[in-house]
C-alpha atoms as a PDB file:
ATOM      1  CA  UNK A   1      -2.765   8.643 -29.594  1.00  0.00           C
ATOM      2  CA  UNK A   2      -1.814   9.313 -25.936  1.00  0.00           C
ATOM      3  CA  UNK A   3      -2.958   8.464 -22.711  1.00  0.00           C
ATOM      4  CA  UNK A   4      -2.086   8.836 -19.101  1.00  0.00           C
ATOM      5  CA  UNK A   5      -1.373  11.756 -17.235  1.00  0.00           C
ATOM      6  CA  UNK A   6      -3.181  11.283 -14.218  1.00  0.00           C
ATOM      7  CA  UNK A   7      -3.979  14.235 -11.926  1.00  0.00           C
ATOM      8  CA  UNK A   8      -2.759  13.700  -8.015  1.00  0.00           C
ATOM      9  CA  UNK A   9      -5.155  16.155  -7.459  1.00  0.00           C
ATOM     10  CA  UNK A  10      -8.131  14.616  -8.499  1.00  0.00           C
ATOM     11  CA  UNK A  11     -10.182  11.992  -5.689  1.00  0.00           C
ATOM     12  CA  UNK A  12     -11.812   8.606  -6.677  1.00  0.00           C
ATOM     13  CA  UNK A  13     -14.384   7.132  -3.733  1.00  0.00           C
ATOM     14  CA  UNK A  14     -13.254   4.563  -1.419  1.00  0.00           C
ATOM     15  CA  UNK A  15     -14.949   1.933  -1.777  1.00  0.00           C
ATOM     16  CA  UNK A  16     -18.526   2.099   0.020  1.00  0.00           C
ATOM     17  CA  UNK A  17     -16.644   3.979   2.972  1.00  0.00           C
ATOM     18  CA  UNK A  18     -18.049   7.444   1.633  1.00  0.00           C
ATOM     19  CA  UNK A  19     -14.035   8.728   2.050  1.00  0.00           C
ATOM     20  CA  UNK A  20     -12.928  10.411  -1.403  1.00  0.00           C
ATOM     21  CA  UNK A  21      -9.239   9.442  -1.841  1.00  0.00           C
ATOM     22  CA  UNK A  22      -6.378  10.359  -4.269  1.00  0.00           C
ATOM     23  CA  UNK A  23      -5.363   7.890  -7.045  1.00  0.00           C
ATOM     24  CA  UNK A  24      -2.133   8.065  -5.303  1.00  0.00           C
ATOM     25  CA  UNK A  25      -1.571   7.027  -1.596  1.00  0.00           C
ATOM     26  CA  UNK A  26       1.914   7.652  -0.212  1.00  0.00           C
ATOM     27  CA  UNK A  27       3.049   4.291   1.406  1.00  0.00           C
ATOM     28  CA  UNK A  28       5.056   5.403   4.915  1.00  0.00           C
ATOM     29  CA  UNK A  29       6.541   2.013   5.509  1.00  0.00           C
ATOM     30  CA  UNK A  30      10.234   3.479   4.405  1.00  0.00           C
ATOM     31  CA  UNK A  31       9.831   6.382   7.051  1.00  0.00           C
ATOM     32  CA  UNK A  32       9.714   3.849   9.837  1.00  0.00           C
ATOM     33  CA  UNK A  33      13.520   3.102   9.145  1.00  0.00           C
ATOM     34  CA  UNK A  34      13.145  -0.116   8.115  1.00  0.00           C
ATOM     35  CA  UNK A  35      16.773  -1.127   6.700  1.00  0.00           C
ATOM     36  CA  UNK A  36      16.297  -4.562   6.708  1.00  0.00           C
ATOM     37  CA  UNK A  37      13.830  -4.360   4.469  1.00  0.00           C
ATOM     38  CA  UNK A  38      14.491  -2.065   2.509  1.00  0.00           C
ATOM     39  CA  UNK A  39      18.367  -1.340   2.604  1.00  0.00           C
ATOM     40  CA  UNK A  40      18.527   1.836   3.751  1.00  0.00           C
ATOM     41  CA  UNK A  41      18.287   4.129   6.415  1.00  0.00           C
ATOM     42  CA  UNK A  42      15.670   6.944   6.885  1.00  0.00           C
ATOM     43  CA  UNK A  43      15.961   9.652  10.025  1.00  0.00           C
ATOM     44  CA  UNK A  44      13.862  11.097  11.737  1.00  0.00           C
ATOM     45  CA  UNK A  45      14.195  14.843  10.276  1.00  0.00           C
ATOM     46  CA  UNK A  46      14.011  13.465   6.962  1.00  0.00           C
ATOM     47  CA  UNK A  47      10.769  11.402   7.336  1.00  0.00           C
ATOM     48  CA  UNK A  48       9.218  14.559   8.625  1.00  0.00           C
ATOM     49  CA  UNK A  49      10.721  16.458   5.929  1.00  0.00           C
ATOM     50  CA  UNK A  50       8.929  14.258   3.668  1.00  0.00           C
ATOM     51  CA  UNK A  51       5.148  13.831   5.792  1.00  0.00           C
ATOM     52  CA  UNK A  52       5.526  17.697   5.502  1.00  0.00           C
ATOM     53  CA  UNK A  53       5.839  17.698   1.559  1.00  0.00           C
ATOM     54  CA  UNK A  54       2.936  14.845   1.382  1.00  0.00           C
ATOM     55  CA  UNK A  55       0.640  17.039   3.652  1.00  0.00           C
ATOM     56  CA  UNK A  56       2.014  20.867   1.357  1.00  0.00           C
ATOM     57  CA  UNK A  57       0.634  18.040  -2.479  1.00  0.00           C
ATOM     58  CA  UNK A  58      -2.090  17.088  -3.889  1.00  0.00           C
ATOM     59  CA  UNK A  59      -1.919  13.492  -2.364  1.00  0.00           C
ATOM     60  CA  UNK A  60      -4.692  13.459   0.398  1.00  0.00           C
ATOM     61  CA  UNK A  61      -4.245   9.786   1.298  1.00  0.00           C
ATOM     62  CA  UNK A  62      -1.524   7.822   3.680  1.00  0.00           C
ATOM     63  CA  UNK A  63      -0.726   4.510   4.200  1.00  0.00           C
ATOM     64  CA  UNK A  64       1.231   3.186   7.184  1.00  0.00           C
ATOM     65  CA  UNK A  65       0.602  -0.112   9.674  1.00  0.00           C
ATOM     66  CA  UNK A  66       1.616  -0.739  13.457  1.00  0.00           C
ATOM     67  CA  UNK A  67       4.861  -3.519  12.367  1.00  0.00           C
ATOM     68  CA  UNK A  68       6.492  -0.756  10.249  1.00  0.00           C
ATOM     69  CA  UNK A  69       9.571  -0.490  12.366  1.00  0.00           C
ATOM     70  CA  UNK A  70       7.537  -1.650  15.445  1.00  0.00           C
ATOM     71  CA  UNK A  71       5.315   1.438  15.775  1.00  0.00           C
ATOM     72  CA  UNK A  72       8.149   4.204  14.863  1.00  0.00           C
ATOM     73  CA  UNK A  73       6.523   4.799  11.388  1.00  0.00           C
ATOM     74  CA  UNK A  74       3.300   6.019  13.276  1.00  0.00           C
ATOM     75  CA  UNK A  75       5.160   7.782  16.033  1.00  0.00           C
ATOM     76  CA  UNK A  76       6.677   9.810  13.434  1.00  0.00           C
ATOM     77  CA  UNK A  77       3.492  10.420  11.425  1.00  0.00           C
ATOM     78  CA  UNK A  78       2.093  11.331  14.855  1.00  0.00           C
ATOM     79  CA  UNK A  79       4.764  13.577  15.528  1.00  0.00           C
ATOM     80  CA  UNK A  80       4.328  15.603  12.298  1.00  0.00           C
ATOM     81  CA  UNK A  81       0.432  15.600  13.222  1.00  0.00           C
ATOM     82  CA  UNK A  82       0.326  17.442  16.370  1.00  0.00           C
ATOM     83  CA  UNK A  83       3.024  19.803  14.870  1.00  0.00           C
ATOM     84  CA  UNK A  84       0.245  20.318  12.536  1.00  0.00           C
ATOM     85  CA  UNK A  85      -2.863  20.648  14.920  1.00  0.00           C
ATOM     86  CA  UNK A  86      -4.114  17.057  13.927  1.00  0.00           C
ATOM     87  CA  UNK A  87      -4.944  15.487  10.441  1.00  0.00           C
ATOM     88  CA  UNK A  88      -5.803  18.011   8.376  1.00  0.00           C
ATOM     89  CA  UNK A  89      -9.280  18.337   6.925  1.00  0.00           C
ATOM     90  CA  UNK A  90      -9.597  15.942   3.802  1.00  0.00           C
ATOM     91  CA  UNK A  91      -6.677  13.847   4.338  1.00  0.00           C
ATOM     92  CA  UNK A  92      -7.199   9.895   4.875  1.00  0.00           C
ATOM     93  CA  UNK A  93      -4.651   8.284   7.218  1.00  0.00           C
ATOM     94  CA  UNK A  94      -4.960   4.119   7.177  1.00  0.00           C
ATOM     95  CA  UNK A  95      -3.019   1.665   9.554  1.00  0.00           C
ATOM     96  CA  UNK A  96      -3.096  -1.758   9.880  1.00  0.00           C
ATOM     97  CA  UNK A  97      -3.092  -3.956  13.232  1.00  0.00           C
ATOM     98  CA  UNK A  98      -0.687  -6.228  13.451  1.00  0.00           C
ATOM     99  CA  UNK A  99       0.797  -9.388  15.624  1.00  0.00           C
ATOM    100  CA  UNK A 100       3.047  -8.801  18.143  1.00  0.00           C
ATOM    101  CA  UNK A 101       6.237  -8.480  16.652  1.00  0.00           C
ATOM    102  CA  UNK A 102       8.105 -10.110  19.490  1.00  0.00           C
ATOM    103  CA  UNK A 103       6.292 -12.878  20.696  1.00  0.00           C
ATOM    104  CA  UNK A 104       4.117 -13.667  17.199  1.00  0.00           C
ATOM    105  CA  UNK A 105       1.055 -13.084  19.248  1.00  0.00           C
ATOM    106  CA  UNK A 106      -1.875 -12.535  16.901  1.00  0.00           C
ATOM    107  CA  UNK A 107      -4.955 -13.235  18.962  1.00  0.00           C
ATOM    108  CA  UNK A 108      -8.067 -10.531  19.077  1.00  0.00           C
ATOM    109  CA  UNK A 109      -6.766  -9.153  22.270  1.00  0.00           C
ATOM    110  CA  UNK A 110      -3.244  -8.196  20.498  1.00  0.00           C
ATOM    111  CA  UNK A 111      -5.776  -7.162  17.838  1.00  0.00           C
ATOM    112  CA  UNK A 112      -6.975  -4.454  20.351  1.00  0.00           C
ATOM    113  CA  UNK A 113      -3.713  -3.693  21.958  1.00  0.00           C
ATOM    114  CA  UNK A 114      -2.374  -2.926  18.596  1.00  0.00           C
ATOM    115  CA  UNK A 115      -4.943  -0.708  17.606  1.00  0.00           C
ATOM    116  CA  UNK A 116      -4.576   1.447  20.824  1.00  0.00           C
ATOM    117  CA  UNK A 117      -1.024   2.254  20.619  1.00  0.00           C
ATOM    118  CA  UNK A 118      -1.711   3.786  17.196  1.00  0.00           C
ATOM    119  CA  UNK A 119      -4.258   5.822  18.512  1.00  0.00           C
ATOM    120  CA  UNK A 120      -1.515   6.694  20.841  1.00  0.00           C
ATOM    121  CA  UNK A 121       1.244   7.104  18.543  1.00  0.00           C
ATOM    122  CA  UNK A 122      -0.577   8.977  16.085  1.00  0.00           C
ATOM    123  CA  UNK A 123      -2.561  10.993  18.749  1.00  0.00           C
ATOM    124  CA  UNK A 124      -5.740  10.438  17.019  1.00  0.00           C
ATOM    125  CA  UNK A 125      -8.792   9.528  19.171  1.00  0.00           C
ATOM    126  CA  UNK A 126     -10.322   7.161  16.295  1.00  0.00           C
ATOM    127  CA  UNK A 127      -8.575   5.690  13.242  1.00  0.00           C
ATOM    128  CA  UNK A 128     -10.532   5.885   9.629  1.00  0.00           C
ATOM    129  CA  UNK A 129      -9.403   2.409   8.402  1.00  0.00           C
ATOM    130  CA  UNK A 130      -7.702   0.014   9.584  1.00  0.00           C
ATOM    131  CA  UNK A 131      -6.601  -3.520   8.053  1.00  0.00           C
ATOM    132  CA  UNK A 132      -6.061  -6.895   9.166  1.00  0.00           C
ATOM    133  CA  UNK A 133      -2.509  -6.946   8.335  1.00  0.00           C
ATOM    134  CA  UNK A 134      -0.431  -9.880   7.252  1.00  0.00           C
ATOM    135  CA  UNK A 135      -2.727 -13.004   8.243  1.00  0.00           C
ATOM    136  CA  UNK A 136      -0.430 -15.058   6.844  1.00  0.00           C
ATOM    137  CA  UNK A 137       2.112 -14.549   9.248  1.00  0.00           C
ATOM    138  CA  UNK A 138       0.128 -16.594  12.142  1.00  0.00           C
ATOM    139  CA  UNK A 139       2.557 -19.184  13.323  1.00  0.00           C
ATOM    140  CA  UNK A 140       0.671 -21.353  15.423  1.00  0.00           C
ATOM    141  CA  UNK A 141       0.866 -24.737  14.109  1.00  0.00           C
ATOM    142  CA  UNK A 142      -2.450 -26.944  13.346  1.00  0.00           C
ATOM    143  CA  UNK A 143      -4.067 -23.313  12.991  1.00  0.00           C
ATOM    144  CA  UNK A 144      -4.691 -22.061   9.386  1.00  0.00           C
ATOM    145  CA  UNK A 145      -5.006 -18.598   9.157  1.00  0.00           C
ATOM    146  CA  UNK A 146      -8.377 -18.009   7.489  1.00  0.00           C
ATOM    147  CA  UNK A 147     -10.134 -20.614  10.390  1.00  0.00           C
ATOM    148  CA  UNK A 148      -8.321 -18.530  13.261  1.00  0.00           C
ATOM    149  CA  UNK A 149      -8.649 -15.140  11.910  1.00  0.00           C
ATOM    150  CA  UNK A 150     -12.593 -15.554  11.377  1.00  0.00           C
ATOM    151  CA  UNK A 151     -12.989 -17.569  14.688  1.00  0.00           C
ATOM    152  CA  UNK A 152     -15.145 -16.405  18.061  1.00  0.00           C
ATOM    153  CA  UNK A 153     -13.105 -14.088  20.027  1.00  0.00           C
ATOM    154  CA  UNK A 154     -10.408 -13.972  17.404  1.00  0.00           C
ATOM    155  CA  UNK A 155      -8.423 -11.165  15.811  1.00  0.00           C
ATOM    156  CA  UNK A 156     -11.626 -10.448  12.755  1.00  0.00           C
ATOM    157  CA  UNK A 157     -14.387 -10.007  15.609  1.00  0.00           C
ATOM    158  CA  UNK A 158     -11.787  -8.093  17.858  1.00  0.00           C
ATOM    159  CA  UNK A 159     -11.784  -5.033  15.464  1.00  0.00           C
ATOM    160  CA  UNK A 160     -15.255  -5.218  14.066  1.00  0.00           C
ATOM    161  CA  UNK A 161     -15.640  -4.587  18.015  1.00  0.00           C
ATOM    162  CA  UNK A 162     -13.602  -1.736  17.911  1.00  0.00           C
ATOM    163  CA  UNK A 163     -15.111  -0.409  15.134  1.00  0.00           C
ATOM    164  CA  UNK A 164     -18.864  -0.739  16.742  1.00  0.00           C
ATOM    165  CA  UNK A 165     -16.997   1.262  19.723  1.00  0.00           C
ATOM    166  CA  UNK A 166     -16.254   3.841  17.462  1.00  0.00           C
ATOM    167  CA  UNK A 167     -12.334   3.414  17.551  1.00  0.00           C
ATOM    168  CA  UNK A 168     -12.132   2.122  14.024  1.00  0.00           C
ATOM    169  CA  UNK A 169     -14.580   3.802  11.095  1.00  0.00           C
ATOM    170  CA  UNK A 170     -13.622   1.350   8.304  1.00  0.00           C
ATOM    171  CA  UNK A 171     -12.189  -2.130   8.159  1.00  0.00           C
ATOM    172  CA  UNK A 172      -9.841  -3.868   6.106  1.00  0.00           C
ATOM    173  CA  UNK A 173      -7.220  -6.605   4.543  1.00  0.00           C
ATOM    174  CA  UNK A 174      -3.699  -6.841   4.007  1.00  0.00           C
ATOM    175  CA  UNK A 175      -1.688  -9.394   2.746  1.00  0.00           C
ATOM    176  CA  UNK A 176       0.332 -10.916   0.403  1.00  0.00           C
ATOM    177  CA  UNK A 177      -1.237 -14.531   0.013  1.00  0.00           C
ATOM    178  CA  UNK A 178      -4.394 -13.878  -2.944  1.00  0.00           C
ATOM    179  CA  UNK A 179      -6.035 -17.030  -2.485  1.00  0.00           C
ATOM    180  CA  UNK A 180      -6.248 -16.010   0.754  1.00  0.00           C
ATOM    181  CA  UNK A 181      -7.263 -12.335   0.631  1.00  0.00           C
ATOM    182  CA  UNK A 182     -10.419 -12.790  -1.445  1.00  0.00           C
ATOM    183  CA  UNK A 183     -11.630 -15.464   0.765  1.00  0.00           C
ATOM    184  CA  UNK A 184     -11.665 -12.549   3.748  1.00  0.00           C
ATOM    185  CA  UNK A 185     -13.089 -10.182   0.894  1.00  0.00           C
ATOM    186  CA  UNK A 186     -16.234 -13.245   0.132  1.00  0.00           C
ATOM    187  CA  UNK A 187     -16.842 -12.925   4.203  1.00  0.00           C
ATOM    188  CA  UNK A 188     -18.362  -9.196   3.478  1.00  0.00           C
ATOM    189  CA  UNK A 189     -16.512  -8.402   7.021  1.00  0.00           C
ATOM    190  CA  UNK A 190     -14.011  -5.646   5.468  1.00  0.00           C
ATOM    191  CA  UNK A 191     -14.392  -2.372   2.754  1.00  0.00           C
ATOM    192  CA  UNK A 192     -11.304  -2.424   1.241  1.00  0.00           C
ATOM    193  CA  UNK A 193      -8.367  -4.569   0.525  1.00  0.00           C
ATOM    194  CA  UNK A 194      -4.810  -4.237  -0.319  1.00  0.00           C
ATOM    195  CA  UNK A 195      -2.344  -5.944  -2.016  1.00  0.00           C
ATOM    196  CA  UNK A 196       1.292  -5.959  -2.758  1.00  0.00           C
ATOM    197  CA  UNK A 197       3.785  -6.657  -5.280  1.00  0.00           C
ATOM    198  CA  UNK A 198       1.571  -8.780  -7.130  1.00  0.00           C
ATOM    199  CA  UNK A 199      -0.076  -6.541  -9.996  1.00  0.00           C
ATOM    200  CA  UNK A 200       2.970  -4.806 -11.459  1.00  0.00           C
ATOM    201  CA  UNK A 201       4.353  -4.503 -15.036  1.00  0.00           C
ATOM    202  CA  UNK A 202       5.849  -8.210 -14.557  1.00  0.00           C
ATOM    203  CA  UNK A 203       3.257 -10.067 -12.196  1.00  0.00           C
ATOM    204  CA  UNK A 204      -0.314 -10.157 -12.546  1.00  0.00           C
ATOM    205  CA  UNK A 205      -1.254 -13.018  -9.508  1.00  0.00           C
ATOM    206  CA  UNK A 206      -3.397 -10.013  -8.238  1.00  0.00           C
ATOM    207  CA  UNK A 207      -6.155 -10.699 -10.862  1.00  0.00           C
ATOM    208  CA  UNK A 208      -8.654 -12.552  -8.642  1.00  0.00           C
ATOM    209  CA  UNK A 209      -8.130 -10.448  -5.640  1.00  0.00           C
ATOM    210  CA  UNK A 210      -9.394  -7.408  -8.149  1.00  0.00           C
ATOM    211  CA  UNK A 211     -11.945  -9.314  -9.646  1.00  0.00           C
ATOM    212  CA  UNK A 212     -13.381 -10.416  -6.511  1.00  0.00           C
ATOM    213  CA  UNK A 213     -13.150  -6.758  -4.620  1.00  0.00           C
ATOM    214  CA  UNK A 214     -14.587  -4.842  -8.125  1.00  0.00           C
ATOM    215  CA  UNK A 215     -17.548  -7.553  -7.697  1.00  0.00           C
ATOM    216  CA  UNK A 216     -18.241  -7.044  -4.220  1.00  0.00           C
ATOM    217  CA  UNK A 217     -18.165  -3.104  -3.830  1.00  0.00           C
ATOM    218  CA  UNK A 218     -14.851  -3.598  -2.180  1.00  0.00           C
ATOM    219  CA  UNK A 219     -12.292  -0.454  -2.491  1.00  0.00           C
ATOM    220  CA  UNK A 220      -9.032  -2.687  -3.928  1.00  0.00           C
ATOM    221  CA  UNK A 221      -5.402  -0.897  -3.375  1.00  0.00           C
ATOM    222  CA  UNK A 222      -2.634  -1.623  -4.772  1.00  0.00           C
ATOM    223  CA  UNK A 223       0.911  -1.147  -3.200  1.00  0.00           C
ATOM    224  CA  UNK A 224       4.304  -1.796  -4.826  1.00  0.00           C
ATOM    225  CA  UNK A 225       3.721  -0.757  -8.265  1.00  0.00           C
ATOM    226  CA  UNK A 226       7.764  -1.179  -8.503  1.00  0.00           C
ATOM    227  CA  UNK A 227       8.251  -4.632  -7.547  1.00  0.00           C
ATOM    228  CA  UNK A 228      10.156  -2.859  -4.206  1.00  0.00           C
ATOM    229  CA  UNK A 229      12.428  -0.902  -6.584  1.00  0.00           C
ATOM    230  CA  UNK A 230      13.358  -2.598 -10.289  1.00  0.00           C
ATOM    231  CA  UNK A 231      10.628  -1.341 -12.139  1.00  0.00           C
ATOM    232  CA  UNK A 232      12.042   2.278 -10.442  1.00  0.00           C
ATOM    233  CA  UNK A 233      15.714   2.270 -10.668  1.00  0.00           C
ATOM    234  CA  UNK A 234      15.806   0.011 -13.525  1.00  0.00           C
ATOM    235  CA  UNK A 235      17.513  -3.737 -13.087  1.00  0.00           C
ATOM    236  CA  UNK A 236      21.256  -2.417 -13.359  1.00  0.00           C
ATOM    237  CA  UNK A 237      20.656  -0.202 -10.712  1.00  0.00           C
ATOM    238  CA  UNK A 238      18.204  -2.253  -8.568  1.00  0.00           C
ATOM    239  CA  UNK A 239      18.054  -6.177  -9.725  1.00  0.00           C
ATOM    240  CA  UNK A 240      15.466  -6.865  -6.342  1.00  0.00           C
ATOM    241  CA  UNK A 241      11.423  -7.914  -7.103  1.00  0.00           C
ATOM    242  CA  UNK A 242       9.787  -7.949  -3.606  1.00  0.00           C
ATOM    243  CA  UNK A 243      12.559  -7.006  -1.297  1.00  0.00           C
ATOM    244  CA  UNK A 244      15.074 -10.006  -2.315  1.00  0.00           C
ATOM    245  CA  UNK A 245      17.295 -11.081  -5.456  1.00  0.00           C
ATOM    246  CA  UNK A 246      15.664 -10.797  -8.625  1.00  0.00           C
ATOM    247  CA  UNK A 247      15.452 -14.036 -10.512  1.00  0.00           C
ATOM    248  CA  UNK A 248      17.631 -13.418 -14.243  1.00  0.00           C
ATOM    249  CA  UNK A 249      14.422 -14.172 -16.448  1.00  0.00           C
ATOM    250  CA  UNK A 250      12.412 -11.290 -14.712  1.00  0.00           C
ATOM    251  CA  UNK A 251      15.386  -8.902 -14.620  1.00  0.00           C
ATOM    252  CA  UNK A 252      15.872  -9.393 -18.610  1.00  0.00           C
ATOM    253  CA  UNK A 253      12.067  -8.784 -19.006  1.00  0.00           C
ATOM    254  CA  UNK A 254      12.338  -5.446 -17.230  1.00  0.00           C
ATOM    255  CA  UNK A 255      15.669  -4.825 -19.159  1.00  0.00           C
ATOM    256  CA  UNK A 256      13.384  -5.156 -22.371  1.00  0.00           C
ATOM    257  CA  UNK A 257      10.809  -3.258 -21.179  1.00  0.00           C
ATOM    258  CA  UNK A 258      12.942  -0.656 -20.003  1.00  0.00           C
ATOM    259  CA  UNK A 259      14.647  -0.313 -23.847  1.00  0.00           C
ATOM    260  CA  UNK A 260      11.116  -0.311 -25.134  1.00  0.00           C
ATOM    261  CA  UNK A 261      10.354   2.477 -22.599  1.00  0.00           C
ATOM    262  CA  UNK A 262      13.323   4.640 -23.959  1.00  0.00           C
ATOM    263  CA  UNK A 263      12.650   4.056 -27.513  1.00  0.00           C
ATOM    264  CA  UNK A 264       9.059   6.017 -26.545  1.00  0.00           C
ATOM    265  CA  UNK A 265      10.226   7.907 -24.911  1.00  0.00           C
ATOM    266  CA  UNK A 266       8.550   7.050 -21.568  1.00  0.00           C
ATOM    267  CA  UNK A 267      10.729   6.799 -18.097  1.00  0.00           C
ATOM    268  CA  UNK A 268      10.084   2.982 -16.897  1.00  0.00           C
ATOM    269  CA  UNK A 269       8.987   4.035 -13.585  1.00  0.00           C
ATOM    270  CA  UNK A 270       6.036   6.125 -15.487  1.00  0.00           C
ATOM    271  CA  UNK A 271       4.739   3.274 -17.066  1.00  0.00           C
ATOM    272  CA  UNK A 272       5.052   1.093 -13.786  1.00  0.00           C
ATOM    273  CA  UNK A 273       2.662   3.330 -11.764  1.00  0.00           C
ATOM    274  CA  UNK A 274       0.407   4.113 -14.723  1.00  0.00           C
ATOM    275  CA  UNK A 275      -0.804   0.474 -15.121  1.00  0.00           C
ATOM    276  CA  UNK A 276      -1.403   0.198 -11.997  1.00  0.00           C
ATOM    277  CA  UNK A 277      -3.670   3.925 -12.219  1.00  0.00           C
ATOM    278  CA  UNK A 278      -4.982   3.383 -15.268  1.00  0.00           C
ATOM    279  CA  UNK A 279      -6.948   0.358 -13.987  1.00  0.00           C
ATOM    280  CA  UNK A 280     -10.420   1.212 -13.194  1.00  0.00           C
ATOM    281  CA  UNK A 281     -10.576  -1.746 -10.367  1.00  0.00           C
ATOM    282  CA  UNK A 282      -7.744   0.213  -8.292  1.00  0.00           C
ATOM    283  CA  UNK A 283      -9.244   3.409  -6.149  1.00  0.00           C
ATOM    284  CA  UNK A 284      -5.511   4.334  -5.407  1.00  0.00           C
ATOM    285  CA  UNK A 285      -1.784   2.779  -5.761  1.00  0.00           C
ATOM    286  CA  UNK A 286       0.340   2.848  -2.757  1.00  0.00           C
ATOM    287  CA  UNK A 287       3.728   4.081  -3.718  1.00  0.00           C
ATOM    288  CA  UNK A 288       6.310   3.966  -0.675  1.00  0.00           C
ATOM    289  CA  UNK A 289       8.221   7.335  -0.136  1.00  0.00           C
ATOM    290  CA  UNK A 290      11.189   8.428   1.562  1.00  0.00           C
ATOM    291  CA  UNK A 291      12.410  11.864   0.367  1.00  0.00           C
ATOM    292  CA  UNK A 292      10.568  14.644  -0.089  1.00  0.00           C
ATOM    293  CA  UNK A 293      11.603  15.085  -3.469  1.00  0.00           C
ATOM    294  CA  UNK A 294      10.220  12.095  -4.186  1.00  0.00           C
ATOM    295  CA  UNK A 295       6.339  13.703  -3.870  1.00  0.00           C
ATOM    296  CA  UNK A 296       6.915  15.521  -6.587  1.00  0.00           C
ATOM    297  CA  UNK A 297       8.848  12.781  -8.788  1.00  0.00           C
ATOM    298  CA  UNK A 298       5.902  10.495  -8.111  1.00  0.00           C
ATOM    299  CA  UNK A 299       3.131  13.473  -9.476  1.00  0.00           C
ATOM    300  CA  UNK A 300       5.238  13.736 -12.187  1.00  0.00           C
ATOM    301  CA  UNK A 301       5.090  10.351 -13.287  1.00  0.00           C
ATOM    302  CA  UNK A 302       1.611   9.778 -12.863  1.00  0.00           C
ATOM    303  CA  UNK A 303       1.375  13.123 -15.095  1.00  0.00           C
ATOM    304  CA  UNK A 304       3.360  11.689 -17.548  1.00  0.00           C
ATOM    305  CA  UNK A 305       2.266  11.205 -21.135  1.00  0.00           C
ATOM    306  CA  UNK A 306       2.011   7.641 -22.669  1.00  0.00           C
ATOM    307  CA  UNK A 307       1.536   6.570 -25.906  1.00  0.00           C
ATOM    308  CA  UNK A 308      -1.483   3.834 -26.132  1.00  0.00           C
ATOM    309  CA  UNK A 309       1.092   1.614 -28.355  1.00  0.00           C
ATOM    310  CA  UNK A 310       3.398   1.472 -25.664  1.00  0.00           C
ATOM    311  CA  UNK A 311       0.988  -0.613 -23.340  1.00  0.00           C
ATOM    312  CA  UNK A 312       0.932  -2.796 -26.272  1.00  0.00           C
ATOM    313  CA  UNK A 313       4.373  -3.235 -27.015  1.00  0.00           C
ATOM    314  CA  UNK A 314       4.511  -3.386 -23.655  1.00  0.00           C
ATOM    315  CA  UNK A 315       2.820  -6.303 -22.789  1.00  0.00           C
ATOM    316  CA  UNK A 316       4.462  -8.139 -25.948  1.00  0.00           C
ATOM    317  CA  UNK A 317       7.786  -8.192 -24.084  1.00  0.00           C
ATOM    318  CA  UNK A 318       6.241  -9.290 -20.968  1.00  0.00           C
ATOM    319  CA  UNK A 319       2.986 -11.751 -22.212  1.00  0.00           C
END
């Protein structure tokens, strides 16, 4: 028997937000140029090159945030926008507001200083959804994150302000941290919720986060189906699992995975994305792009036939 072969084309609902979104959102952190991160470059002809080829597919839903590259990711989505005339009917653009990159600032006030400048950059006069991005990263000792974010004044009340003002339609999370993600999901305060790197082929931490967001009505994403590029390339090519050195036991589980791939038939960076689309708790799986070939690549393998024994052997290799 086979499965798979998910259409690009088709739209799942977002959540309760009443947007209809592909299973597939194209993740635009790589067109901010972002070396550091992700070890190599990306111009500026080429990432509009690319937002071109997302806006000419099937794919009707984007994914960047104001820290990719410090605001150039939107400035070059905004670019490619008024080239266009604005976002084009049926398309979903999300961003995320972030702390101040340079001073660690992450108070409600950077909240809505952050938020204007993508309005700016992307030349949009209100955003659909945007998340809380990266909570985690507050770095004011004595202060834990979940206490500040949800405090008077603070950066959780600053955009559900914005979003009574009309600036913001939808409101979300972003994180890494899952403990920490579904207790902003359990607050009722946000619509959807997205996490990263954790609900892949080789790491299933995410399970709560999905649990808790199918249970609540809450739209869950899912970004990184790769790992940041091994369960792609393959571990000879790419031995990195969240943007840093692989450890050996994980990059000999891939390895095996990869050989039972072959043996089906199946490229190893189908399979990756398809279990993260074939689960019905995930309305869409953020895949980062950076070429425009890649568009089509990535319809392809979520079009790809699989074999229903090969999630079984599979998950034998990697219990």
């Amino acid at each position: 028997m086979t499965a798979g072969a998910f259409d690009p084309a088709s739209r799942r609902p977002l959540g309760r937000t009443g947007l209809m979104v592909s299973p597939v959102c194209v993740g635009c952190a790589p067109l901010g140029n972002m070396p550091e991160t992700f070890e190599y470059s990306v111009s500026e002809e080429r990432a509009r090159e690319t937002l071109l080829e997302v806006f000419r597919s099937p794919i009707n839903f984007l994914d960047t945030a104001a820290a990719y590259g410090d605001g150039e990711s939107e400035r070059r989505i905004g670019r490619v926008l008024a080239e266009l005339g604005g976002l084009p009917e049926g398309y979903v653009l999300a961003t995320k507001a972030d702390r101040d990159l340079r001073t660690g600032e992450f108070s409600g006030e950077q909240m809505r200083r952050s938020v204007e400048r993508s309005l700016r950059l992307l030349g949009l006069e209100r955003l659909q959804l945007v998340y809380l991005h990266d909570p985690e990263y507050l770095d004011e000792p004595g202060r834990e994150p979940f206490e500040y974010m949800m405090s008077p004044g603070g950066p959780v009340e600053a955009l559900l302000g914005l979003k009574e003002e009309g600036l913001i339609e939808h409101l979300g999370i972003a994180g890494g941290p899952v403990d920490l993600l579904v207790r902003f999901v359990e607050t009722g305060a946000f619509e959807a919720a997205i996490t990263h790197n954790r609900y892949t082929l080789v790491e299933r931490s995410a399970e709560p986060l999905l649990e808790a967001c199918a249970g609540r009505g809450v739209a869950c994403l899912n970004a990184a189906p790769y790992g940041s590029g091994i369960l792609a390339k393959g571990p000879d090519a790419y031995a990195r699992y969240e943007y840093r050195e692989a450890p050996e036991a994980l990059v000999e589980r891939v390895r095996a995975m990869e050989r039972v791939c072959r043996e089906s038939g199946v490229p190893l960076a189908a399979a990756a994305l398809q279990f993260s689309l074939r689960d019905p708790r995930i309305v869409s799986t953020v895949v980062g792009i950076s070429r425009p070939e890649r568009v089509r690549q990535t319809m392809e393998l979520a079009r790809h036939p699989i074999p229903e024994e090969l999630w079984e052997r599979l998950e034998e290799v990697s219990p």
